[in-house]
Protein backbone atom coordinates (compact mmCIF):
# COMPACT_ATOMS: atom_id res chain seq x y z
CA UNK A 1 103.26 107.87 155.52
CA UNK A 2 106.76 109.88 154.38
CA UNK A 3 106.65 112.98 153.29
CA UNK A 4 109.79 114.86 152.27
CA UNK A 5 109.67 118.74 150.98
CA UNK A 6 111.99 120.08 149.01
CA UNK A 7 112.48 123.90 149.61
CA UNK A 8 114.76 127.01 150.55
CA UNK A 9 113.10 127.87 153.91
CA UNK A 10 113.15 124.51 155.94
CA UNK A 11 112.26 126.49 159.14
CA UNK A 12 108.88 127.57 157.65
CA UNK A 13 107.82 123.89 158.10
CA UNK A 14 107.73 124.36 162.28
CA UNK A 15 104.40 124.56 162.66
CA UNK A 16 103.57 120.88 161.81
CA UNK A 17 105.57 119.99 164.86
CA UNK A 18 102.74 121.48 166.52
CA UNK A 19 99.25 120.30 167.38
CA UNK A 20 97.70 117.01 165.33
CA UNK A 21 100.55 116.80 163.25
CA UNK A 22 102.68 117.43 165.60
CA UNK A 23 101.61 114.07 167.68
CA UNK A 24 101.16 112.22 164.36
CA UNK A 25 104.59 112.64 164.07
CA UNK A 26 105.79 111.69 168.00
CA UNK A 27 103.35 108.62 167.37
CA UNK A 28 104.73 107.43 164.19
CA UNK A 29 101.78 108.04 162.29
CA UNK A 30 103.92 109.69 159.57
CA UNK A 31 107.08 111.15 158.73
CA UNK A 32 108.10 114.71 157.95
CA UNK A 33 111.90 115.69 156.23
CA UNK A 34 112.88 119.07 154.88
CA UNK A 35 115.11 119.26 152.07
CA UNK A 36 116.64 122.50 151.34
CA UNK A 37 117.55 121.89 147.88
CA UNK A 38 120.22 125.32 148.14
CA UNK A 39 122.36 123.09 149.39
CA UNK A 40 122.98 121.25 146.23
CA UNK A 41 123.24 124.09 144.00
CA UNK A 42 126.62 123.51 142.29
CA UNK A 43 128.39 127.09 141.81
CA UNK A 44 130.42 128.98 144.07
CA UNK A 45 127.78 131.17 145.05
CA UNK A 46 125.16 128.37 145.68
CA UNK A 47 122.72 130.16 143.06
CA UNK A 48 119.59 128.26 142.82
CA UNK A 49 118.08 131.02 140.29
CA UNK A 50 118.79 132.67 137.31
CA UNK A 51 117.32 134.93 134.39
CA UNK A 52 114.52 133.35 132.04
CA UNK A 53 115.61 132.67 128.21
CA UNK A 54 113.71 135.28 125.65
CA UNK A 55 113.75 137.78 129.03
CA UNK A 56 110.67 139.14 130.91
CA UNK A 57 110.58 139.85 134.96
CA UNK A 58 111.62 137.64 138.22
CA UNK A 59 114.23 135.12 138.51
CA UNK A 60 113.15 131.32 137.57
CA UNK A 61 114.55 128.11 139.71
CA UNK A 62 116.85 126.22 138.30
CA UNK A 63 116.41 122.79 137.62
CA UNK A 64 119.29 121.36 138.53
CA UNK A 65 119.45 121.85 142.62
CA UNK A 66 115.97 120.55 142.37
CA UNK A 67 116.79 117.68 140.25
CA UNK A 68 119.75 116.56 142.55
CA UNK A 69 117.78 117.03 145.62
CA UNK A 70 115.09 114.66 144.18
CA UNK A 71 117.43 112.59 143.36
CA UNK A 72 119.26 112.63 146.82
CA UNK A 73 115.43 111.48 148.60
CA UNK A 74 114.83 107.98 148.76
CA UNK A 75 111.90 107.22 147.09
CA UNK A 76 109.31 104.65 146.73
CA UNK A 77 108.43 103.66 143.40
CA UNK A 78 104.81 104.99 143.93
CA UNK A 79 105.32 108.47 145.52
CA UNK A 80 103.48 111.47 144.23
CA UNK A 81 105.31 114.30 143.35
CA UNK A 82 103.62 117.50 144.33
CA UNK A 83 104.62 120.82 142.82
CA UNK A 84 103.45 123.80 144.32
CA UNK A 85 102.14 126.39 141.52
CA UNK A 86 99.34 128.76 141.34
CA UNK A 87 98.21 127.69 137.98
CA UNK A 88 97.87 123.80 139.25
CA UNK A 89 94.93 121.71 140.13
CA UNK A 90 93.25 123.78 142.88
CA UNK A 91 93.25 121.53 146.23
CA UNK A 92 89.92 119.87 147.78
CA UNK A 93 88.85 118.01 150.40
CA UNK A 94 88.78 115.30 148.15
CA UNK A 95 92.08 115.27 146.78
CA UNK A 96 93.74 115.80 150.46
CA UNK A 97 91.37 112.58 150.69
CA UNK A 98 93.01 110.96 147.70
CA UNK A 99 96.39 111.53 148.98
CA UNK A 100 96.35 110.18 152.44
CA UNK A 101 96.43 106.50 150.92
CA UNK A 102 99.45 107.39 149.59
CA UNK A 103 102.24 105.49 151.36
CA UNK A 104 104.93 108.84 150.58
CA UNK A 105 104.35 112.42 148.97
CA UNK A 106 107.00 114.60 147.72
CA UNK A 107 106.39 118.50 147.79
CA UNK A 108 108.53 120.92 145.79
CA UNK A 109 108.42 123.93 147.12
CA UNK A 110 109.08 127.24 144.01
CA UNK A 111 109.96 130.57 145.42
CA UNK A 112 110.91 133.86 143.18
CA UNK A 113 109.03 133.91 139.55
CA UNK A 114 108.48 130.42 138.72
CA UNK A 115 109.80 127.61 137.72
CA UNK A 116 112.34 126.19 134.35
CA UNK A 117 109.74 123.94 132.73
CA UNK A 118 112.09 120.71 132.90
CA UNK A 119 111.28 120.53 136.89
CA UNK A 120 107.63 119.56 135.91
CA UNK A 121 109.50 116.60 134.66
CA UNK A 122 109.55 115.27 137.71
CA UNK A 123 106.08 115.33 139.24
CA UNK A 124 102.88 113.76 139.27
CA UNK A 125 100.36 116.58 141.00
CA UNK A 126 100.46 120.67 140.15
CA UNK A 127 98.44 121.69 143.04
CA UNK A 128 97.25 125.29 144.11
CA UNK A 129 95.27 126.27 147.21
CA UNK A 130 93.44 129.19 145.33
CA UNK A 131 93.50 131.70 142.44
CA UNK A 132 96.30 133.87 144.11
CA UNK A 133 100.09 134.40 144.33
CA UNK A 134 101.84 133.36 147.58
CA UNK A 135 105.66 134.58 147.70
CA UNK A 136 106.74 130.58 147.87
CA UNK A 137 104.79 127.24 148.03
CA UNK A 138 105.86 126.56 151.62
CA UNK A 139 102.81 128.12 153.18
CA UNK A 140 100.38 126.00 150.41
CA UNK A 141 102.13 122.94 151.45
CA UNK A 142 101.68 123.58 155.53
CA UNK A 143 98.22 123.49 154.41
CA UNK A 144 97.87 120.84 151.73
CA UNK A 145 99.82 118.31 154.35
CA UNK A 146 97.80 119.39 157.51
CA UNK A 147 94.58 118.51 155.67
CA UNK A 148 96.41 115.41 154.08
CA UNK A 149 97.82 114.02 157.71
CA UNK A 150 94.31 114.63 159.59
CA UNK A 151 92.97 111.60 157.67
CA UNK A 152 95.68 108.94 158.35
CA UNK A 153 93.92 106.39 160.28
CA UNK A 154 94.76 107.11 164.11
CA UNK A 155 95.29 110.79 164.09
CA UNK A 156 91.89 112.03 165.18
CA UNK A 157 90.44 110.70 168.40
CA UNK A 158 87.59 109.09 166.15
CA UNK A 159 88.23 107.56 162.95
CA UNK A 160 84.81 108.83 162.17
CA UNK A 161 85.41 112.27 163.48
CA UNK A 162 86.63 114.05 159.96
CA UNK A 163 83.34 112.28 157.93
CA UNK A 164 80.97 115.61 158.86
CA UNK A 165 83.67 118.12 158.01
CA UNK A 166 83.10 121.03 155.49
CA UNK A 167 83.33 119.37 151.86
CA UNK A 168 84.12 115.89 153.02
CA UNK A 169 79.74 114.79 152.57
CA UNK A 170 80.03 117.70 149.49
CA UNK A 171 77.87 120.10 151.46
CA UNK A 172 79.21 122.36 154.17
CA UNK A 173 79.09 121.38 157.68
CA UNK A 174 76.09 121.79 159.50
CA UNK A 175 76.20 124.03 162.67
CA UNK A 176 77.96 123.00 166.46
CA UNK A 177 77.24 124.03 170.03
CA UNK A 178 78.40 123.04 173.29
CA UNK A 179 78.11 123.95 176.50
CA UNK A 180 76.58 126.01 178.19
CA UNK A 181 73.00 125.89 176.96
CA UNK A 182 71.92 129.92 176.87
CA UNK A 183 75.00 132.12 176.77
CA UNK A 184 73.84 135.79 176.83
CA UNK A 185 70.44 134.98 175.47
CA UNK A 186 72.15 132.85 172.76
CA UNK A 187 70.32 129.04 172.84
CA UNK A 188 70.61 125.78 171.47
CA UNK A 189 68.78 124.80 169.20
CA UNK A 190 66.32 122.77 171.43
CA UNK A 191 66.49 120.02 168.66
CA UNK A 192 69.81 119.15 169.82
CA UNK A 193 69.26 118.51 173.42
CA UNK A 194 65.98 116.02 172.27
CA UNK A 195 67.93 113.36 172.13
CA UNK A 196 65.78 112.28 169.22
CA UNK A 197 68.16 110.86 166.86
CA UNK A 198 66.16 111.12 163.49
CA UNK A 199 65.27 114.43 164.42
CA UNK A 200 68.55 115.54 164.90
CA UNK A 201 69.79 114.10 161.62
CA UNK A 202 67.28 115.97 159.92
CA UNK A 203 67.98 119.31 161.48
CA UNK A 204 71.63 118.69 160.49
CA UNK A 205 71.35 118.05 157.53
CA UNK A 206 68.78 120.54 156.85
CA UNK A 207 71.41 123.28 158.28
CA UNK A 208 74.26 121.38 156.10
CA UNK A 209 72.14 122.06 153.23
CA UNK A 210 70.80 125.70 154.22
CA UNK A 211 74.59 127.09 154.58
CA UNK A 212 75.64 125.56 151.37
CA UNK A 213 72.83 127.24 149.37
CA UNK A 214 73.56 130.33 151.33
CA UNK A 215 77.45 129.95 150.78
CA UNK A 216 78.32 127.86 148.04
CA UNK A 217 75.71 126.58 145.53
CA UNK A 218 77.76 125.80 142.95
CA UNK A 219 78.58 122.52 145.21
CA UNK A 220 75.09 121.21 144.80
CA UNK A 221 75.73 120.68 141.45
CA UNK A 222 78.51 118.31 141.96
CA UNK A 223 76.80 115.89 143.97
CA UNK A 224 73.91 113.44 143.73
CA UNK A 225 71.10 114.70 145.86
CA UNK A 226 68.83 112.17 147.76
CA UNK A 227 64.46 112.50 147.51
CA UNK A 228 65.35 113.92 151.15
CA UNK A 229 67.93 116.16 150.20
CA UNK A 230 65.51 117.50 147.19
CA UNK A 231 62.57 117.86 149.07
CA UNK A 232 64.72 120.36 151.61
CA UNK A 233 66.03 122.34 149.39
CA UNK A 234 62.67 123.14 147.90
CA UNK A 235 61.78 124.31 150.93
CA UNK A 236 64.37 126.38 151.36
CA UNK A 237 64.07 127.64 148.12
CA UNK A 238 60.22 128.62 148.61
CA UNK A 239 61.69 130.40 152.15
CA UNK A 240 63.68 132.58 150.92
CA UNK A 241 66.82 130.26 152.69
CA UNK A 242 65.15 131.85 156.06
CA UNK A 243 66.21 130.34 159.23
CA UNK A 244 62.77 129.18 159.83
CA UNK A 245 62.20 125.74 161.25
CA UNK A 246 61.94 123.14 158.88
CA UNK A 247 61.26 120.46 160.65
């Protein structure tokens, strides 16, 4: 995968040198450029703002250092143009799923007040990461392209190992221990050291299902619940959503 970002602070991008991404990268899982699209601004002073028509507060970007800059990328005929904008398509699981089988994705990066309108000419996606105002899009697209890279075939140690994660099943994810077994009177759940397999499936899924009604409900509504699932949660529900054993 390619991914270019267009943006004013190209040094905010650092930390995907680090950690998964980081050896994505070194393994040639996928590719990472910065654009700083100041550099194209065309006047003197190398504005890449200016004053929105009709007045009202904040500076708008310009389109035309962002237009050149686009221009300037080379681009596959399929890339998806992602502009960063609180009032866009919130970001899920699922679409950071819908993106990695993209072969290149294109972030523009806003800072100041907004945007001039014509910019939105150029893109495909207006993603946010929540119902809040960052001072740029540079920290929303660290995120959106960490949970994007994650999934590329070969990044994980298991091809299998992001299936269980928060959101990914449409449930949240079920509870993790390790080692050691009783640390200061806290135990595993003796379930998990069985090594009964169906039993263990059950649990998790019961605790999947437990933290989402606890948490977030309104994600039960989005997906198709099994007889299994059904049964669970009616137990749950006639429990209060206790931590009781339901198996």
């Amino acid at each position: 995968m390619k991914i270019d970002i267009l943006t004013l602070f190209p040094e905010m991008f650092a930390a995907l040198n680090q950690s998964m991404v980081g050896k994505a990268q070194e393994r040639g899982l996928v590719t990472i450029e910065t654009h700083d699209f100041r550099e194209f601004a065309d006047n003197k002073q190398r504005h890449v703002d200016d004053m929105p028509y009709g007045g009202g507060q904040g500076m708008l970007l310009m389109p035309q250092p962002i237009f050149d800059a686009f221009d300037a990328i080379e681009k596959k005929t399929s890339a998806r143009v992602i502009l960063l904008d609180p009032a866009g398509e919130t970001f899920t699981q699922q679409k950071a799923e819908e993106l990695s089988a993209e072969e290149q994705l294109i972030f523009i990066c806003g800072h100041y007040e907004g945007y001039d309108e014509r910019i939105k000419t150029l893109v495909t996606d207006e993603l946010s990461v929540g119902d809040f105002v960052l001072t740029g899009g540079e920290m929303a697209a660290t995120v959106m392209i960490d949970a994007t890279v994650r999934l590329l075939p070969g990044v994980l140690g298991k091809e299998e190992s992001h299936l269980d994660d928060s959101f990914s099943s449409g449930l949240l994810e079920y509870p993790q221990y390790t080692r050691p077994e009783d640390f200061r009177g806290l135990k595993v759940p003796e379930v998990l050291m069985s090594g009964h397999h169906e039993n263990i499936r059950k649990w998790r899924l019961t605790e999947s299902l437990r933290k989402t009604l606890a948490r977030r409900p309104d994600l039960l509504e989005n997906i198709a619940l099994t007889d299994e699932m059904q049964a669970i949660l009616v137990k749950l529900q006639e429990s209060g959503n206790s931590n009781e054993n339901l198996l």
